[in-house]
Protein backbone atom coordinates (compact mmCIF):
# COMPACT_ATOMS: atom_id res chain seq x y z
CA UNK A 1 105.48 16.71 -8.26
CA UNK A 2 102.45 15.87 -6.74
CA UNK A 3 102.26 14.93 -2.71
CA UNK A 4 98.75 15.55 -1.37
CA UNK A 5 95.08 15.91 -2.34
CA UNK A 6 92.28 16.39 -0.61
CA UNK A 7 88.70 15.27 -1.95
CA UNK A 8 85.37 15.73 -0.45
CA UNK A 9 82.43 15.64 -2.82
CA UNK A 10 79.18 15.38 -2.97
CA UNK A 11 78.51 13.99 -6.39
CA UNK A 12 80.63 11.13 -5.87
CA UNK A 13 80.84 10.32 -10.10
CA UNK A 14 84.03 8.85 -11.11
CA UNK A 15 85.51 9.33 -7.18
CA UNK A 16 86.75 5.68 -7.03
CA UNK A 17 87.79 5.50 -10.34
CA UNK A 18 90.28 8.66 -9.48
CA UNK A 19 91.21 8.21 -5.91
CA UNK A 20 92.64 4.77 -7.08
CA UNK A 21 94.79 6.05 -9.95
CA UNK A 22 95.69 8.87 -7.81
CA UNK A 23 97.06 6.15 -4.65
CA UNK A 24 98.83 4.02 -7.52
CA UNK A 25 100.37 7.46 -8.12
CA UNK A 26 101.68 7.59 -4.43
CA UNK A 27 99.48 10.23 -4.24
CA UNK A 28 98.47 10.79 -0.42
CA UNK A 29 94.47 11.22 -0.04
CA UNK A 30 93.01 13.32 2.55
CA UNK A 31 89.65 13.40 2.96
CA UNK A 32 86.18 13.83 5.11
CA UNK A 33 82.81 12.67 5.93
CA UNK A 34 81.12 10.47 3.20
CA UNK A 35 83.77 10.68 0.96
CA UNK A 36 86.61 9.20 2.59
CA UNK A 37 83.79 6.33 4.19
CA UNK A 38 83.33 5.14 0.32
CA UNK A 39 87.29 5.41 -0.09
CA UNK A 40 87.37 3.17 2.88
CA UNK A 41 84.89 0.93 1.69
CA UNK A 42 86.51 0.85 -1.66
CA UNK A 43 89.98 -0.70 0.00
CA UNK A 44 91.74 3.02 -0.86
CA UNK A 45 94.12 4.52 1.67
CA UNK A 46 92.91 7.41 2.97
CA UNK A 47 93.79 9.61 5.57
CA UNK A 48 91.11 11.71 7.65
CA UNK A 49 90.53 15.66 8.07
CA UNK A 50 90.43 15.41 11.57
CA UNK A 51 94.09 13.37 12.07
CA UNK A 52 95.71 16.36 9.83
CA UNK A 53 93.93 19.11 11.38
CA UNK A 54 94.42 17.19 15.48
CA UNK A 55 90.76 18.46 15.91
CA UNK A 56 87.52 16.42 15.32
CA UNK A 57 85.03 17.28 13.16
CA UNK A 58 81.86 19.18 15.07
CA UNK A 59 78.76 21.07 15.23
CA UNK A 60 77.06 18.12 12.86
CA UNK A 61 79.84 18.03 10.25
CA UNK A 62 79.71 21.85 9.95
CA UNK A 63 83.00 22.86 10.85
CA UNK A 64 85.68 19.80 9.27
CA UNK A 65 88.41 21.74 7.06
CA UNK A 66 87.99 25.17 8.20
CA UNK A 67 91.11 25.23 9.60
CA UNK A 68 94.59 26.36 9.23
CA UNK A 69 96.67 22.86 8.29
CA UNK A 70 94.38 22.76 5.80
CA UNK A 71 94.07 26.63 4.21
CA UNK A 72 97.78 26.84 5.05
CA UNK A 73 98.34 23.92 3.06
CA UNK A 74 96.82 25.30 0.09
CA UNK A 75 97.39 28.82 0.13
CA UNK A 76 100.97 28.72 0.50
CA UNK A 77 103.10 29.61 -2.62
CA UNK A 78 105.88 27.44 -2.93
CA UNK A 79 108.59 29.72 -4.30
CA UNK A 80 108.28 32.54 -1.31
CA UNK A 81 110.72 31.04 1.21
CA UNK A 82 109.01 32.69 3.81
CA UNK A 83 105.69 31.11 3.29
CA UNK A 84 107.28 27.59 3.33
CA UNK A 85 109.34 28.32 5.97
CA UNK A 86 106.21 29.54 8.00
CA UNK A 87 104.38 26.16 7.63
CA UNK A 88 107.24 24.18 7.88
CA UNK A 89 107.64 25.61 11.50
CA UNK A 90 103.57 25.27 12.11
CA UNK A 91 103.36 22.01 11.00
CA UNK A 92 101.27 22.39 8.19
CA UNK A 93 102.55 20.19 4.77
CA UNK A 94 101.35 21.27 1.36
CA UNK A 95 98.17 19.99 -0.57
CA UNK A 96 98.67 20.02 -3.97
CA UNK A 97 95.33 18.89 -5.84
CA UNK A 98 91.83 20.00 -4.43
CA UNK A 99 88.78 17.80 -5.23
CA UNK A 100 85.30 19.21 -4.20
CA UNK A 101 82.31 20.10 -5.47
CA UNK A 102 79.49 21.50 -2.70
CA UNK A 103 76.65 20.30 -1.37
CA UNK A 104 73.60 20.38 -3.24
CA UNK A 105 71.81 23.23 -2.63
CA UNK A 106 70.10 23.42 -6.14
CA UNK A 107 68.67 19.89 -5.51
CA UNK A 108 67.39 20.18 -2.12
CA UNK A 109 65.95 23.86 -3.14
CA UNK A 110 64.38 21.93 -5.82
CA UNK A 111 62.83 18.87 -4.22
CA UNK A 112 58.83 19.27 -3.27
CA UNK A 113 58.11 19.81 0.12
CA UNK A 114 62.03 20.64 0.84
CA UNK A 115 61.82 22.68 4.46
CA UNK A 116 63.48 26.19 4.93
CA UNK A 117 65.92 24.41 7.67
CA UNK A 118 66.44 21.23 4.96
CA UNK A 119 67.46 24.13 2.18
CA UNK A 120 69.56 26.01 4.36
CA UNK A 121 71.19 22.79 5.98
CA UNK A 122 72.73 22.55 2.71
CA UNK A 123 74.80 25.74 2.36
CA UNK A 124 78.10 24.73 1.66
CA UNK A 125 80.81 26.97 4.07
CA UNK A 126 84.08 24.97 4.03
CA UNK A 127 83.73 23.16 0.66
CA UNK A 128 83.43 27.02 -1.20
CA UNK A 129 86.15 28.51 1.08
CA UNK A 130 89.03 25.70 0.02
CA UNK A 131 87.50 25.89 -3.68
CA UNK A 132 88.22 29.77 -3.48
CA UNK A 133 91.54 28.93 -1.70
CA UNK A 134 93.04 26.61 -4.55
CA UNK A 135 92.04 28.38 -7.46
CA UNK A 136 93.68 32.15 -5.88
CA UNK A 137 96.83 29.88 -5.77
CA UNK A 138 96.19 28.32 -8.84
CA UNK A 139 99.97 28.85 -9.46
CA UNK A 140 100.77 26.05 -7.42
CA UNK A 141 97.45 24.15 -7.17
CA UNK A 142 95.02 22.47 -9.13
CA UNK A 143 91.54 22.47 -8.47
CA UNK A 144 88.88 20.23 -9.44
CA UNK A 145 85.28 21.21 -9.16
CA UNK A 146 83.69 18.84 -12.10
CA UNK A 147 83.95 15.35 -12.53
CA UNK A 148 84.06 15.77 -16.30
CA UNK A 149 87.60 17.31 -15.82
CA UNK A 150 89.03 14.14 -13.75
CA UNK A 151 90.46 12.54 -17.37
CA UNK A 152 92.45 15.38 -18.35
CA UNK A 153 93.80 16.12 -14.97
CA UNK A 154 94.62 12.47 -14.62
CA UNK A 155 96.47 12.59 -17.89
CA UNK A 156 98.62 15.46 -17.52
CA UNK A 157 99.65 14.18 -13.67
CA UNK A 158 100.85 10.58 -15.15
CA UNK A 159 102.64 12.32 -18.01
CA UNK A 160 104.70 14.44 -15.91
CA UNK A 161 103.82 14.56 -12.09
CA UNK A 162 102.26 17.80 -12.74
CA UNK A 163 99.16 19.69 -14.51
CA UNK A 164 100.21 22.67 -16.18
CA UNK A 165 99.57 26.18 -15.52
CA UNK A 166 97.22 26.43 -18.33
CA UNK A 167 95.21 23.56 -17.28
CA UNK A 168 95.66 25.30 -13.44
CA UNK A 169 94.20 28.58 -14.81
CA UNK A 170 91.24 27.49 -16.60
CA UNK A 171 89.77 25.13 -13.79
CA UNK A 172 90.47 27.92 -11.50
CA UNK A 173 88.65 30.01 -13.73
CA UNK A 174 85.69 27.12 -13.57
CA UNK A 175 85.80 27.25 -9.79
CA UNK A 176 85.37 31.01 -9.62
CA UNK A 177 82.11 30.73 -11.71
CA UNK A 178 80.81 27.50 -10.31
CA UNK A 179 81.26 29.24 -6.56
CA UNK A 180 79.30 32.80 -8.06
CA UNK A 181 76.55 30.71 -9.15
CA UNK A 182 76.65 28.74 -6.33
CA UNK A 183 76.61 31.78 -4.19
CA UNK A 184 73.65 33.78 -6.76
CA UNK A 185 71.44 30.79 -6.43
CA UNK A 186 71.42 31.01 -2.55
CA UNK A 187 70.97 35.32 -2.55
CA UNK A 188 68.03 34.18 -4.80
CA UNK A 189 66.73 31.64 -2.24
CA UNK A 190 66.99 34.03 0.21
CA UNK A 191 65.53 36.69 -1.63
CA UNK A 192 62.27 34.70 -2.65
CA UNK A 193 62.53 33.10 1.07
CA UNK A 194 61.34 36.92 2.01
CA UNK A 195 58.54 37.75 -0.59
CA UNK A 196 59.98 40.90 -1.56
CA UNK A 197 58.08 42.75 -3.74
CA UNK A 198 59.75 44.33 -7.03
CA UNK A 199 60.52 47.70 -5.48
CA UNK A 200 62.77 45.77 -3.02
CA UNK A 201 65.06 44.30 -5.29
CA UNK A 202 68.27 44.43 -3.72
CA UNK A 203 70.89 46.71 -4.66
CA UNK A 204 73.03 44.28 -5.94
CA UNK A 205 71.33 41.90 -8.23
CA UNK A 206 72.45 38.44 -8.28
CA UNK A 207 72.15 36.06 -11.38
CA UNK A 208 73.10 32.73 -12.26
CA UNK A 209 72.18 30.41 -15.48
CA UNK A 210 73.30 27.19 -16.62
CA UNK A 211 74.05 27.17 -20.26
CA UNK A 212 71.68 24.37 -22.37
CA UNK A 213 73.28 24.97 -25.84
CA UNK A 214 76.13 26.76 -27.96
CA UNK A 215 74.83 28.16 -31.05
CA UNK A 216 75.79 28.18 -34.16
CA UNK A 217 74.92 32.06 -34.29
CA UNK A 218 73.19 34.55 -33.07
CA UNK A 219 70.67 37.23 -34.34
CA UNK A 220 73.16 37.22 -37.78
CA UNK A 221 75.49 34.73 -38.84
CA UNK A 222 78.34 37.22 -37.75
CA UNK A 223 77.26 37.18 -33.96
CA UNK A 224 78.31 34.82 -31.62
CA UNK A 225 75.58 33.00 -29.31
CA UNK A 226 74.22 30.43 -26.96
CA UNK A 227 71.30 29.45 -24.73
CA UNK A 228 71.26 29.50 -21.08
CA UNK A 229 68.71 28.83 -18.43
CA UNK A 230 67.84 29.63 -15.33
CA UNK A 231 69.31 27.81 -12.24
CA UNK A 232 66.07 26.73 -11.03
CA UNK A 233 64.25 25.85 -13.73
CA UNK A 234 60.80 26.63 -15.30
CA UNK A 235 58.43 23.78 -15.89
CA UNK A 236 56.66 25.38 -18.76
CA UNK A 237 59.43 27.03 -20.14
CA UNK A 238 60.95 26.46 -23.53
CA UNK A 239 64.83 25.31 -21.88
CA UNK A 240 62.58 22.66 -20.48
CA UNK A 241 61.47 21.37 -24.22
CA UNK A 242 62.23 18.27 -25.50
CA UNK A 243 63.03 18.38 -29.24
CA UNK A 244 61.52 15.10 -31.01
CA UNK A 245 62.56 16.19 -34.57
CA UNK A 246 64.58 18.70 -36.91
CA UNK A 247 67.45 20.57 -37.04
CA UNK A 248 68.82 22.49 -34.27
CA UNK A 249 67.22 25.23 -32.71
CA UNK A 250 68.76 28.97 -33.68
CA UNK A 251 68.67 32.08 -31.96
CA UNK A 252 65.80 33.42 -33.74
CA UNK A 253 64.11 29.80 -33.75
CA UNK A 254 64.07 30.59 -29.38
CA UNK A 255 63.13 34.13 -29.44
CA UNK A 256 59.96 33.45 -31.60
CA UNK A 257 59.30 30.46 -29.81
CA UNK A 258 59.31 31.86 -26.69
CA UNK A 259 57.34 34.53 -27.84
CA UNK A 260 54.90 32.05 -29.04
CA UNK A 261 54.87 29.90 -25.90
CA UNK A 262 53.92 33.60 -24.04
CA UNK A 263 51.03 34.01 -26.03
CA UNK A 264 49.63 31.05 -25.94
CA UNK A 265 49.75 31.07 -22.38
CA UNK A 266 46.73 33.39 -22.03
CA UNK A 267 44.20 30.94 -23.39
CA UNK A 268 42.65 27.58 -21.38
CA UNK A 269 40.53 26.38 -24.89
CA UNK A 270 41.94 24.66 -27.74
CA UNK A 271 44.21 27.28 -29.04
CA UNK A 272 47.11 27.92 -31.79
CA UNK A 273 49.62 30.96 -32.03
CA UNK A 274 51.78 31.57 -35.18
CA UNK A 275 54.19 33.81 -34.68
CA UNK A 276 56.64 35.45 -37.73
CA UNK A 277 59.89 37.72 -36.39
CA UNK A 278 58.31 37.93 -32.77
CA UNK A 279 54.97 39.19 -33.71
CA UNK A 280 52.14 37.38 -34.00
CA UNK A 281 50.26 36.58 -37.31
CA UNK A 282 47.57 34.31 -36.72
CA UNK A 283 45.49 33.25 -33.27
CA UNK A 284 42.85 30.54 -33.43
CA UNK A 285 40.52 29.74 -30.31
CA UNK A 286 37.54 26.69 -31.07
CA UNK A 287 36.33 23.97 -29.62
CA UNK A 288 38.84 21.78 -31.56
CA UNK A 289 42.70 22.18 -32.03
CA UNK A 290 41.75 21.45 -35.81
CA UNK A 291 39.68 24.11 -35.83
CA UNK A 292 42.00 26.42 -33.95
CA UNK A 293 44.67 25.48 -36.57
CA UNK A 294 42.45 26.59 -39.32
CA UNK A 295 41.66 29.48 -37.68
CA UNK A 296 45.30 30.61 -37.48
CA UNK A 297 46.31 28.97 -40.67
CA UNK A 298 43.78 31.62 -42.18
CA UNK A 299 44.16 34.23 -40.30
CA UNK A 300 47.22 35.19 -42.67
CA UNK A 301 48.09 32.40 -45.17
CA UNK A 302 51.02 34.92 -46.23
CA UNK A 303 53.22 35.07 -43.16
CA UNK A 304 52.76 32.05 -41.27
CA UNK A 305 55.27 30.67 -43.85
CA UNK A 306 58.34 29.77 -42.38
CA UNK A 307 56.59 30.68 -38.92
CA UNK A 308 56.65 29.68 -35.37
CA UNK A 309 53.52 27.73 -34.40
CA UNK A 310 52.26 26.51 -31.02
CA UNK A 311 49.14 24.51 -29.57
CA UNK A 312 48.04 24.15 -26.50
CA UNK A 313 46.82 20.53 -26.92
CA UNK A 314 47.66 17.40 -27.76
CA UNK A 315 48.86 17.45 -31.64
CA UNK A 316 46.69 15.10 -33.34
CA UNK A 317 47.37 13.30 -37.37
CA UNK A 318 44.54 15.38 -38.47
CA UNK A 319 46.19 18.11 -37.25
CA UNK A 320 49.90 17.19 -38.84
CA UNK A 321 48.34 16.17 -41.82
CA UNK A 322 47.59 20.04 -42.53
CA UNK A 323 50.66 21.65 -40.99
CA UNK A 324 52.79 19.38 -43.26
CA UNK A 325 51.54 21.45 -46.19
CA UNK A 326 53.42 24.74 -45.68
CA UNK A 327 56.87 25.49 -44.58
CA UNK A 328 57.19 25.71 -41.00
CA UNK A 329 60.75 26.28 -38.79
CA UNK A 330 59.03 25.29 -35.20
CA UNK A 331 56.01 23.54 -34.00
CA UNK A 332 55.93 22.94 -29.88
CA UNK A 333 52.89 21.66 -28.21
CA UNK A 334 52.16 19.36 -25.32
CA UNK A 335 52.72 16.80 -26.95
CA UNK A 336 51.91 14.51 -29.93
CA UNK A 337 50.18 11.53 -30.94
CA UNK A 338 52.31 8.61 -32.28
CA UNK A 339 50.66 8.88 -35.99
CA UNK A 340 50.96 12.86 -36.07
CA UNK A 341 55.00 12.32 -34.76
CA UNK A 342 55.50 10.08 -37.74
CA UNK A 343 53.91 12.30 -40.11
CA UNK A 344 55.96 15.66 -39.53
CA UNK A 345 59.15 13.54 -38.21
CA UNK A 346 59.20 12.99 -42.25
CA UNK A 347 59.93 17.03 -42.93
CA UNK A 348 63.55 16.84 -41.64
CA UNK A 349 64.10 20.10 -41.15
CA UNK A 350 60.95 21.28 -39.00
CA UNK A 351 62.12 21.40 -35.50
CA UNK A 352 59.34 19.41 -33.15
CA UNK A 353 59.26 20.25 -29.15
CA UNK A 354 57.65 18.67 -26.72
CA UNK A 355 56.69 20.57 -23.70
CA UNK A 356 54.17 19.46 -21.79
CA UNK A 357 53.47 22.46 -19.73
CA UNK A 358 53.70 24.71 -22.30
CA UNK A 359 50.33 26.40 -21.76
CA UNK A 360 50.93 26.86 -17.61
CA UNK A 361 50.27 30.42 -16.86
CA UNK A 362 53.44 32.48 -15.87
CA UNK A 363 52.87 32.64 -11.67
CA UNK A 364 52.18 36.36 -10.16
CA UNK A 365 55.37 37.66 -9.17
CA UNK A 366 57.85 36.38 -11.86
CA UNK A 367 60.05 38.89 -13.28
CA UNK A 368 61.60 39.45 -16.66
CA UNK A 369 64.85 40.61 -17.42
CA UNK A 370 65.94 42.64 -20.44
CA UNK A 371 69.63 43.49 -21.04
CA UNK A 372 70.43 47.48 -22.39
CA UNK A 373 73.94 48.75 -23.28
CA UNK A 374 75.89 48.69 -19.98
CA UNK A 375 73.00 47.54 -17.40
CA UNK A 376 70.11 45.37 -17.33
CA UNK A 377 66.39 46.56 -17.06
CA UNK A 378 64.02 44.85 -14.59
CA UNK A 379 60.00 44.27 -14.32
CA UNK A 380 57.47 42.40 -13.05
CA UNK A 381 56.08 39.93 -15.85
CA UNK A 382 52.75 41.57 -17.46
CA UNK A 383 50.17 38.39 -16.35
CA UNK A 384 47.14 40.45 -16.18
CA UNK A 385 45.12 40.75 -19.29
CA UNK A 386 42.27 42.92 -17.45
CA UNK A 387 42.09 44.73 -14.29
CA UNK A 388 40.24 42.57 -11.23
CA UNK A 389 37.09 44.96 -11.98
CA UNK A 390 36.63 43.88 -16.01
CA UNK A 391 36.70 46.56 -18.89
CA UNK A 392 33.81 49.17 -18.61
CA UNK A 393 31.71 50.33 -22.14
CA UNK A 394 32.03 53.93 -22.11
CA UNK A 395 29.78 54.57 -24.66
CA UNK A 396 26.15 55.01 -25.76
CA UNK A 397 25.79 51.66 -27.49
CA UNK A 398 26.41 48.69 -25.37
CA UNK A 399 28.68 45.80 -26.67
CA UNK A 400 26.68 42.39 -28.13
CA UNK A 401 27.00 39.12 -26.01
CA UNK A 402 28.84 37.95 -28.77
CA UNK A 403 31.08 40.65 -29.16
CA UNK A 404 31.97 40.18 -25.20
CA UNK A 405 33.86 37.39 -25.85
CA UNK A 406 36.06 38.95 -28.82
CA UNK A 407 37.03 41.95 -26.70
CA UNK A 408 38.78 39.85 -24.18
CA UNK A 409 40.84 37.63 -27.37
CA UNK A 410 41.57 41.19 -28.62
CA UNK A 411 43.23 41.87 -25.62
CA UNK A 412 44.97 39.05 -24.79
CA UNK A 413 46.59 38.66 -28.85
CA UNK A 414 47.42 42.87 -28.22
CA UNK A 415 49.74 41.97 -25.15
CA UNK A 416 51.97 40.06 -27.53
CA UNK A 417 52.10 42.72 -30.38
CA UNK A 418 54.84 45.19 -30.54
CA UNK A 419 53.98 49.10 -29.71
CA UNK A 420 51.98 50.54 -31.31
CA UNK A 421 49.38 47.40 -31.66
CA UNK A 422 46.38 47.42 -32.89
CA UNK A 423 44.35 43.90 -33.74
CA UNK A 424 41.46 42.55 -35.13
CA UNK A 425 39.38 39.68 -34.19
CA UNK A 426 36.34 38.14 -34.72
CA UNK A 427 35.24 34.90 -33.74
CA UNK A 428 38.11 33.95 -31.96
CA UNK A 429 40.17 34.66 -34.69
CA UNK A 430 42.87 36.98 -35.78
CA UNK A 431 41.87 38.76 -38.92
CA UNK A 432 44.31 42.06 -39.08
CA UNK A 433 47.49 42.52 -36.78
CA UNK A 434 49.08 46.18 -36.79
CA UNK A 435 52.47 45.90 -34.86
CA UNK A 436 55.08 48.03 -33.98
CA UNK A 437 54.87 51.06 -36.03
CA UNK A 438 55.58 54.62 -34.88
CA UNK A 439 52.14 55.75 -34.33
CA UNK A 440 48.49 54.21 -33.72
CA UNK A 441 46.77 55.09 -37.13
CA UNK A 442 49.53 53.55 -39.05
CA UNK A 443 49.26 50.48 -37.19
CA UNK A 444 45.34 50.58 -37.44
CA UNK A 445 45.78 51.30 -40.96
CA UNK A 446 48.03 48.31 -41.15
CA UNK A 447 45.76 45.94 -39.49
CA UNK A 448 42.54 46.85 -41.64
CA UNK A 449 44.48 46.39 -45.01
CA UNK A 450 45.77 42.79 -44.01
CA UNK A 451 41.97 42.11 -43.24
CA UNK A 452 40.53 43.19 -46.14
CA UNK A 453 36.54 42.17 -46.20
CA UNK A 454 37.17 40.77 -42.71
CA UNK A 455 37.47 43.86 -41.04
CA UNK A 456 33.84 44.57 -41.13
CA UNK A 457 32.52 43.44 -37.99
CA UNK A 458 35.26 42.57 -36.52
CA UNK A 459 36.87 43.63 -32.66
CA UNK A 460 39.72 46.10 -32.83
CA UNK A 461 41.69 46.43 -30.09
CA UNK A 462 44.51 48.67 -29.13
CA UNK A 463 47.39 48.20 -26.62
CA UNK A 464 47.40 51.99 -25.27
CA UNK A 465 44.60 55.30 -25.97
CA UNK A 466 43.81 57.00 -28.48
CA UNK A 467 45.20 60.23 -28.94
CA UNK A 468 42.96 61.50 -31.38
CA UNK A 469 39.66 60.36 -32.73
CA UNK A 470 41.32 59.46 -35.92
CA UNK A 471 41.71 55.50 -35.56
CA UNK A 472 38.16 55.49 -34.48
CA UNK A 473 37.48 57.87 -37.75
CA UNK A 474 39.65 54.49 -39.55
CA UNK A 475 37.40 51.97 -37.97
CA UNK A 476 34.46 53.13 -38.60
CA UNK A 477 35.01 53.80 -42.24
CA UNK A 478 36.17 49.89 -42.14
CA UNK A 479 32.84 48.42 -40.68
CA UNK A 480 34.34 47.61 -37.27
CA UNK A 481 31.53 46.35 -34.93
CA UNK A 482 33.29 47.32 -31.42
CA UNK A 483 36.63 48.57 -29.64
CA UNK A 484 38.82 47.72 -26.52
CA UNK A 485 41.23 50.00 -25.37
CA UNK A 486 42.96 51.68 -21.92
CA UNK A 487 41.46 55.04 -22.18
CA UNK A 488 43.46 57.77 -20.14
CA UNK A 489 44.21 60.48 -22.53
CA UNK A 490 43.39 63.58 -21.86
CA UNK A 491 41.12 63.77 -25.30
CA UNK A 492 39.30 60.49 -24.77
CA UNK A 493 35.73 62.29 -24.87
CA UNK A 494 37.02 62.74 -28.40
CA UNK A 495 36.87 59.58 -29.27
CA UNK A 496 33.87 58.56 -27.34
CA UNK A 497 31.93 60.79 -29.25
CA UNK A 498 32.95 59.34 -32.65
CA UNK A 499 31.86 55.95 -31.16
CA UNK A 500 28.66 57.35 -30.38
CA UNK A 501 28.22 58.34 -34.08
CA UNK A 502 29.68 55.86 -35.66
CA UNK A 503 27.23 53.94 -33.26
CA UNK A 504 30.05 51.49 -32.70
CA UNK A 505 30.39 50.45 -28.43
CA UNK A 506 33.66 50.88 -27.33
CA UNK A 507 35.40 50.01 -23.65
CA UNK A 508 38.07 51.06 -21.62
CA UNK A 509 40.22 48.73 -19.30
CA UNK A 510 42.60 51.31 -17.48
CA UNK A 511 45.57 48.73 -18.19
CA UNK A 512 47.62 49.41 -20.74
CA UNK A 513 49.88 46.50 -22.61
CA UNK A 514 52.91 48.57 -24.43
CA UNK A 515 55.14 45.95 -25.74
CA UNK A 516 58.77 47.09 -27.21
């Protein structure tokens, strides 16, 4: 039967509501700090830390329940004699039901203009130490770390007097996580606190995520999934979407529209990715989002259906009226006018986000994480499109101004394709998108064929170099008017001089984009 708990919490949900039931129990209530003030205040009995423990609480409420009438009382285990016999004679009476959960860190990280001192302030030492301490002797004592657990507990204690050991193990189990991510987030505090740069990452790395949604599946209907995100979240991320319409998001709906969301990053101007499996198929830049929308819509009428589509402004009934045509499974943008919402609310299935920073650049310095058998692989994100010093023409024949313009889209659409990438552009515009194949002149050949008659004068552009002067040899035959690529292999001159007769201008950028 239940004698003792001790509660100190910070997120006082529900607190009253439980401390009562628990008195009318003949539960005895120990507490500290705020929480046994609002216990007070509330008309509960309560009896202080500091009376148990003989020793007053110091150093600014830093040091309360580190001590050992407290730890005693919940580490003991109650069948080895010579445990209770060794508090008996120190004094120390068992607690049998621990209540915490820790100060908030994650908020006060969080909150603008929160000071180093303010963040570190609120490290929790004694509220993780008796957390860790009930759910080791989760045999005897139950621990309670969420507020969303206080029914059940509750329950089971006016049923019998006692939780069961089941109930004991998995919120000891809950504790052990909540106290690791607890614990991650401040090592990644601490971490950023210092500016490290990537090839300082420590030797153990620390991670923590909150999960947003269970799946229904993963990849395949056979696979098992959900969605997490990170502890301190990203303001123009997709966990930070707000779905207005459709069905639930899958695992393949937030791959590709993350994917999407990447992409569309690179461009200020009205803009509009499609994306099909991860790749994209059609880009649009204009001076309108209508005209964007076009532009992507024709960039490849074939695979955009059943695609991922984003926009970079404000979704307008214009705009809707000509996405509702074709079969899409995700449209996110900023957000949406009232008239457009209406309009593709009506197709029930089409998923609608709203996320208003979806086109904030990714910072310098963010990292991306990829998981591989065993381990996880980590790198700095790839924000560059260019080097600081531009792309320089290594050719004969000079670029035209309105080429220029191309040759940058090029590159930024290429950072998005899966190795081997070639693309095609011309006029802001997608017109031919070679991804992922095994070699260069396969994806070139690739990219031409999907844009037919709209090859010719178009931008190619190429996420690594050219080994050979044969996807030069491809482009030219295909009436491309200029190329973009790294350079750096050792037979570049090769393919120089087939610019040179071809007469087409080609430039290097010394910053290669692979994508796997």
């Amino acid at each position: 039967m239940m004698k003792r708990a001790l509660l100190s919490v910070s997120d006082k949900t529900g607190l009253i509501e439980l401390a009562t039931r628990l008195n009318q129990l003949g539960i005895e209530l120990l507490s500290t700090g705020g929480t046994a003030t609002a216990l007070v205040r509330a008309g509960i009995p309560v009896t202080n830390v500091s009376d148990v423990t003989g020793f007053p609480e110091c150093l600014d409420g830093r040091v309360k329940t580190l001590h050992p009438k407290i730890h005693g009382g919940i580490l003991a285990i109650r069948d080895n004699s010579e445990h209770m016999e060794t508090i008996a004679k120190l004094g120390i009476e068992p607690i049998d039901l621990v209540i915490i959960n820790l100060y908030p860190f994650k908020q006060t990280v969080m909150k603008p203009g929160a000071t180093p001192e303010e963040c570190i302030e609120n490290i929790d030492i004694g509220g993780p130490s008796m957390l860790r301490a009930a759910a080791k002797n989760h045999h005897d004592v139950t621990v309670l770390v969420d507020p969303a657990d206080y029914a059940k507990v509750l329950g089971e204690i006016e049923s019998t007097g006692n939780t069961t050991l089941e109930t004991r193990f998995g919120l000891a189990r809950k504790v052990f996580e909540h106290t690791a991510a607890y614990d991650a987030l401040i090592a990644n505090y601490f971490q950023g606190a210092e500016g490290k740069a990537l090839s300082d990452l420590p030797e153990q790395l620390t991670l923590t995520y909150e999960r947003v949604s269970s799946l229904r599946y993963g990849e395949n209907p056979h696979q098992g999934a959900a969605f997490y995100r990170e502890a301190l979240p990203k303001t123009g991320s997709l966990t930070e979407a707000e779905q207005l319409g459709g069905k639930e998001l899958s695992y393949n709906n937030i791959a590709d529209t993350d994917a999407a969301i990447a992409l569309l990053k690179e461009f200020s101007e009205p803009t509009v990715v499609a994306i099909k499996h991860a790749n994209p198929c059609g880009v649009g830049s204009a001076d309108t989002l209508l005209e964007a929308w076009t532009k992507a819509y024709e960039a490849d009428k074939v695979s955009i259906f059943g695609g991922i589509v984003a926009l970079n402004r404000t979704v307008t009934a214009e705009v809707a009226d000509q996405m509702k045509e074709i079969f899409l499974e995700v449209i996110v943008a900023p957000d949406y006018a009232a008239d457009a919402l209406e309009i593709l609310q009506k197709k029930k299935n089409l998923r609608l986000l709203k996320l208003p920073a979806v086109a904030e650049p990714i910072a310098a310095g963010e990292q991306m994480i990829k998981h591989v058998y065993g381990g996880l692989l980590v790198q700095d994100q790839d924000t560059q499109v260019l080097p600081e010093a531009g792309y320089a023409v290594v050719t004969e024949i000079q670029p035209s101004d309105e080429d220029k313009e191309d040759l940058v889209f090029a590159m930024k659409v290429v950072k998005h394709v899966k190795s081997n990438a070639i693309v095609l552009v011309k006029n802001r515009q997608t017109v031919g998108i070679g991804p992922g194949q095994p070699n260069r002149i396969t994806s070139a050949g690739i990219a031409i064929a999907n844009a037919g008659e709209k090859a010719k004068g178009s931008i190619l552009g190429s996420d690594a170099f050219f080994p050979f002067a044969d996807t030069v040899q491809a482009a030219a035959a295909a009436g491309i008017a200029a190329i973009i690529q790294p350079g750096g292999s050792m037979r570049d001159q090769e393919s120089i001089e087939a610019c040179n007769q071809a007469r087409i201008p080609m430039a290097f950028t010394g910053m290669r984009h692979f994508r796997h």
